[in-house]
Protein backbone atom coordinates (compact mmCIF):
# COMPACT_ATOMS: atom_id res chain seq x y z
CA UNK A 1 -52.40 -41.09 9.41
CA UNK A 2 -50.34 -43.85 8.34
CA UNK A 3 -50.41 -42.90 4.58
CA UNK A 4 -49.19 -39.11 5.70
CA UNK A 5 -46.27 -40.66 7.55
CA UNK A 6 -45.29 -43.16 4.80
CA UNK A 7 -45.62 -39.92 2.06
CA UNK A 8 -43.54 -38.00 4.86
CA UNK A 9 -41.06 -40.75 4.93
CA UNK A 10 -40.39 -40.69 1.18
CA UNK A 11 -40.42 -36.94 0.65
CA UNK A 12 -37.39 -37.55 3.14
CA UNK A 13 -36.05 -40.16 1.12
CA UNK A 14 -36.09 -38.78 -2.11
CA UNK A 15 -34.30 -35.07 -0.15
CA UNK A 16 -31.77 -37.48 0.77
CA UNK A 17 -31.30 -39.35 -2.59
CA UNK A 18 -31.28 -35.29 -4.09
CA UNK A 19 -28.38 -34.70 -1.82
CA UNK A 20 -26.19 -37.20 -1.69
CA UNK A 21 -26.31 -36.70 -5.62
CA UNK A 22 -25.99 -33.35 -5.41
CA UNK A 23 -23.14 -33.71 -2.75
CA UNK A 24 -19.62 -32.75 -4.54
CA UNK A 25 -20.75 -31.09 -7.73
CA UNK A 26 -18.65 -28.25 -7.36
CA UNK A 27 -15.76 -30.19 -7.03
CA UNK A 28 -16.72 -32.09 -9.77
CA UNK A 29 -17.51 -28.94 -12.21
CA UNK A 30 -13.86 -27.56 -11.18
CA UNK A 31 -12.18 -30.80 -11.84
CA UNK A 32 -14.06 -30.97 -15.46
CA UNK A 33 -13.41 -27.30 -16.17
CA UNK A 34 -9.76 -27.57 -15.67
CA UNK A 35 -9.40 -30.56 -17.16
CA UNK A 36 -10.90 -29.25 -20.87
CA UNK A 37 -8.83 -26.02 -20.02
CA UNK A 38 -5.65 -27.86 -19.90
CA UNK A 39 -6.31 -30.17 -22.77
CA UNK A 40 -7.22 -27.31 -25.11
CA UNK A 41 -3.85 -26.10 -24.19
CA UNK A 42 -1.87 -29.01 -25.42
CA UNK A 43 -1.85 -31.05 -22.21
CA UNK A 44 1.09 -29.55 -20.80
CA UNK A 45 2.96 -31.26 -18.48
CA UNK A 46 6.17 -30.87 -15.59
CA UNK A 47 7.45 -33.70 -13.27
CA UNK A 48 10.26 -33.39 -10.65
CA UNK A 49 10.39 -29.64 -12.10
CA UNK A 50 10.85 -30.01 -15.71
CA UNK A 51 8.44 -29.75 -18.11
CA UNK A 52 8.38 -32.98 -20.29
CA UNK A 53 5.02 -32.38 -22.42
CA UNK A 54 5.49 -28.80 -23.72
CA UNK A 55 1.90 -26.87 -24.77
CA UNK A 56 0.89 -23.69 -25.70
CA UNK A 57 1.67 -20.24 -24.87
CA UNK A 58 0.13 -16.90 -23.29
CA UNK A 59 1.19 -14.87 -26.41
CA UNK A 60 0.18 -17.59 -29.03
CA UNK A 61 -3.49 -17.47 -30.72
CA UNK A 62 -6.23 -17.47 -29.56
CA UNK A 63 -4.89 -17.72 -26.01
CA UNK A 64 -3.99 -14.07 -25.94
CA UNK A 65 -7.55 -13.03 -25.79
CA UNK A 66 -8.17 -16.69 -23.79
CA UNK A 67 -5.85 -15.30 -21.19
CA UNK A 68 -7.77 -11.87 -21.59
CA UNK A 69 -10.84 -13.17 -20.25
CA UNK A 70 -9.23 -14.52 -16.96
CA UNK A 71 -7.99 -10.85 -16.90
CA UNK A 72 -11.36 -9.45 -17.21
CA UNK A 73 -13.08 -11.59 -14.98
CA UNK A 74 -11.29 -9.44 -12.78
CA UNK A 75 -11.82 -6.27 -13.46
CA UNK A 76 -8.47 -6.10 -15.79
CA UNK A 77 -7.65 -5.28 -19.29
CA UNK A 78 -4.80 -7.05 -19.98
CA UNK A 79 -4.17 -10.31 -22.15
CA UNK A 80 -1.58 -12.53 -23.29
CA UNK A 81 0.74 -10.36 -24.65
CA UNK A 82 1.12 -8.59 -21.34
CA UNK A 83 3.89 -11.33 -20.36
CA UNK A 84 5.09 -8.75 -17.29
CA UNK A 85 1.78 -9.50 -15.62
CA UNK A 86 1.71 -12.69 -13.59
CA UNK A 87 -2.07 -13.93 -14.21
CA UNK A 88 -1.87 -17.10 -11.93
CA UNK A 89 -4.11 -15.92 -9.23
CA UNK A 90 -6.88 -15.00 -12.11
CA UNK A 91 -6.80 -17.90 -13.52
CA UNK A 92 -7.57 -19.84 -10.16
CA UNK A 93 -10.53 -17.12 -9.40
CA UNK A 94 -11.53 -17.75 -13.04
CA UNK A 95 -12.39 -21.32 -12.28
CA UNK A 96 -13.40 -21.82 -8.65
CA UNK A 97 -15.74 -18.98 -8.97
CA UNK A 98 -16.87 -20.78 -12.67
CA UNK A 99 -17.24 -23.82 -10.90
CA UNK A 100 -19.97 -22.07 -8.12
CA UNK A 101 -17.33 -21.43 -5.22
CA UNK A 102 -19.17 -19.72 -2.69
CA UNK A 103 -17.80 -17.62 -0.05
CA UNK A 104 -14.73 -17.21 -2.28
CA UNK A 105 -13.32 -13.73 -3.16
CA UNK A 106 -10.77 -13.74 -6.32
CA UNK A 107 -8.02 -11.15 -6.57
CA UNK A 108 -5.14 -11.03 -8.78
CA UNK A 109 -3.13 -11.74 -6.24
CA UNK A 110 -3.07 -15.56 -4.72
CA UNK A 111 -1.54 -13.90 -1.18
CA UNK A 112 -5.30 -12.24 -0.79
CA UNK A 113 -7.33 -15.30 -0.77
CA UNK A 114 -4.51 -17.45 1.24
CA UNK A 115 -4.69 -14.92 3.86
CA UNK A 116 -8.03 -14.81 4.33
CA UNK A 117 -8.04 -18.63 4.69
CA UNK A 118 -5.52 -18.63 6.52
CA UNK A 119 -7.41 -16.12 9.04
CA UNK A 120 -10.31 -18.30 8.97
CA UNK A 121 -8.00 -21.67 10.77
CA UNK A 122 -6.72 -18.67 13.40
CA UNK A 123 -10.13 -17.65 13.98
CA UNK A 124 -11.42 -21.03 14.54
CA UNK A 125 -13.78 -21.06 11.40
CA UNK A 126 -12.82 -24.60 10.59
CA UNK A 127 -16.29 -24.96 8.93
CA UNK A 128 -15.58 -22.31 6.60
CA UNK A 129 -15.36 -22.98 2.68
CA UNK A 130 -11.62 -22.32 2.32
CA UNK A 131 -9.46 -22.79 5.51
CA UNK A 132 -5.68 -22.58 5.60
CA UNK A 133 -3.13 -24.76 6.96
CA UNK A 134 0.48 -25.20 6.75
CA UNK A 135 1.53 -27.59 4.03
CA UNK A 136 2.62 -30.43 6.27
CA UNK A 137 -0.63 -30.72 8.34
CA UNK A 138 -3.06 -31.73 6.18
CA UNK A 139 -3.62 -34.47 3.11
CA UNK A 140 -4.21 -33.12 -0.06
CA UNK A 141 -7.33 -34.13 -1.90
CA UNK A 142 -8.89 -33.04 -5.28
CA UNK A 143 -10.25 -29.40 -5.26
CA UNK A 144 -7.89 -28.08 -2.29
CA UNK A 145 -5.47 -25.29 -3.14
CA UNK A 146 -1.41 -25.83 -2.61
CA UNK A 147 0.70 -22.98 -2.78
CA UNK A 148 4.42 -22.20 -2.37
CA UNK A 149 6.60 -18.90 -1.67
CA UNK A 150 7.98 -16.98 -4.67
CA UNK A 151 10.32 -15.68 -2.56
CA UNK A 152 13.76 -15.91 -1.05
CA UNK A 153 11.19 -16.06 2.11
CA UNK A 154 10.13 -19.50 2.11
CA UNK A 155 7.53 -19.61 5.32
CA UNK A 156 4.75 -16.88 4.48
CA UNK A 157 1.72 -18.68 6.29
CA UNK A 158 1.85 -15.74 9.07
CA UNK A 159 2.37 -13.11 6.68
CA UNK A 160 -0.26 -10.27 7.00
CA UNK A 161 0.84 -7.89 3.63
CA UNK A 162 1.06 -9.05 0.41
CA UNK A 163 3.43 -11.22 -0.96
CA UNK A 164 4.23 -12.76 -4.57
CA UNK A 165 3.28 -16.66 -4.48
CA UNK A 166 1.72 -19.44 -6.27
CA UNK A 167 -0.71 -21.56 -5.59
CA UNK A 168 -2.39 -24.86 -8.00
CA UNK A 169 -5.37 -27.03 -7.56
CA UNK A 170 -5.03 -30.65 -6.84
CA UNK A 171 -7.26 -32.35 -9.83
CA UNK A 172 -6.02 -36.02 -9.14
CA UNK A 173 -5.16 -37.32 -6.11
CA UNK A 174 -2.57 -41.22 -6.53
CA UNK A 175 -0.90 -43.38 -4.02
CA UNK A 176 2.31 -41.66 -3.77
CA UNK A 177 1.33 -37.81 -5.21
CA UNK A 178 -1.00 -35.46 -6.30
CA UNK A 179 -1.87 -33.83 -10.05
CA UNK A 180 -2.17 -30.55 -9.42
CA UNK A 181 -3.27 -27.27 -12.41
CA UNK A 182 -2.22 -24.10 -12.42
CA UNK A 183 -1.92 -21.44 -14.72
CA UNK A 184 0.92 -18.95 -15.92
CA UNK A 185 3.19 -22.16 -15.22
CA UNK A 186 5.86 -21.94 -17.63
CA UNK A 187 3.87 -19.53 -19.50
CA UNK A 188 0.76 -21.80 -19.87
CA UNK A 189 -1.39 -23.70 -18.16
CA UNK A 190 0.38 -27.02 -17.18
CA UNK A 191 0.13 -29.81 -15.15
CA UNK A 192 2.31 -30.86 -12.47
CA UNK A 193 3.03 -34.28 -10.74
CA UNK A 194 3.67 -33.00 -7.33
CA UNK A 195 4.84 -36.01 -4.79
CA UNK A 196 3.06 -37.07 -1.06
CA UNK A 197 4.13 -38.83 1.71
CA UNK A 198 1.20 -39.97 3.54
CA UNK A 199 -0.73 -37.80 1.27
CA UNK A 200 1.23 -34.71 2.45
CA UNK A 201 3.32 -32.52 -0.22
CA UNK A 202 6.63 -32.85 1.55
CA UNK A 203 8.58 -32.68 -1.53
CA UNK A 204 11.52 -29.89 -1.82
CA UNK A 205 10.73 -28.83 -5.51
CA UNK A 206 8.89 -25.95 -4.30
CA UNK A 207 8.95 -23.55 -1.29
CA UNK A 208 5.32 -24.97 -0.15
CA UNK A 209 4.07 -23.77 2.60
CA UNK A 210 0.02 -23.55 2.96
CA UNK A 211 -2.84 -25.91 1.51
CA UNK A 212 -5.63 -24.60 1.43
CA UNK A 213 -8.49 -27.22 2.38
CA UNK A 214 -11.84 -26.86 -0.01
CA UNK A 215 -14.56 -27.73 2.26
CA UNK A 216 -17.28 -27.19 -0.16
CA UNK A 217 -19.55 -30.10 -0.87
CA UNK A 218 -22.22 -28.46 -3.32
């Protein structure tokens, strides 16, 4: 009896050891996968707004086809060379759903998924994988999504239709702001140094107004 309880007792153990391992990895794949993403495109970089490490571009080769296959991932044709289409949302589908995001529908469009996090806070799924709050409520921490307005309309949060915004994930979280990666940023895909107050993105250089919290922790 005693033997069964001790071989119980480890089986337990090593579950536990298994999870707490286990615990983060898709945060950890995202982080890695945009990391090598932005490095093969020349480390681009923009602080207080301006871009002061300039990389490659959507038309130059090979990230015509590169963009192409955010595109695709999609359902789209286009590429690169189809400058008139804004593929920021694709790109951040690309690599949460690359990274094992569950629960997490991608669109071309970064209004579709902020809505339906946003939906999930008013519904009172807090639990849920992706959960929307405003900007100002919440610390931002490596993997969550921030997003601003693209519009003269700077509050969108309760906005039900679509709408054209932006949103970046945080990759690197510091004492006094956030690294966050996005892509179709000045054409590429670039890194900005976004600054927090109390780990909040207060800062006026864009029209923020949601973060979307990544709850996922496998």
């Amino acid at each position: 009896m005693n033997t069964l309880i001790i071989s119980a007792s480890l089986v337990l153990v090593a579950l536990l050891i298994v999870m707490l391992r286990t615990r983060g990895k898709f945060k950890r794949n995202l982080i890695r996968l945009l990391d090598s993403e932005w490095n093969t495109w020349g480390r681009q970089l923009s602080e207080d707004g301006h871009l002061v490490i300039i990389g490659s571009r959507e038309t130059d080769e090979p990230f015509v086809k590169r963009v192409g296959e955010f595109w695709k991932s999609e359902g789209y044709s286009y590429d690169g060379n189809d400058t008139q289409e804004p593929w920021s949302a694709v790109f951040t589908s690309y690599f949460l759903k690359n990274a094992g995001a569950i629960d997490f529908e991608g669109s071309a469009s970064h209004s579709s998924y902020i809505r339906r996090a946003v939906q999930n806070r008013k519904k009172g799924m807090l639990e849920a994988n992706y959960v929307a709050y405003r900007h100002f409520e919440k610390q931002a921490e490596v993997g969550d999504l921030v997003c601003y307005s693209r519009m003269a309309k700077t509050d969108l949060y309760d906005e039900t239709s679509s709408y054209k915004s932006h949103c970046d994930i945080v990759v690197k979280k510091n004492s006094n702001n956030v690294e966050v990666v996005g892509g179709n940023v000045s054409n590429g895909v670039t890194k900005k140094i976004v600054s927090t107050t109390d780990g909040k993105i207060l800062d006026q250089s864009k029209r923020w107004f949601a973060i979307i919290k990544n709850n996922q922790t496998f």
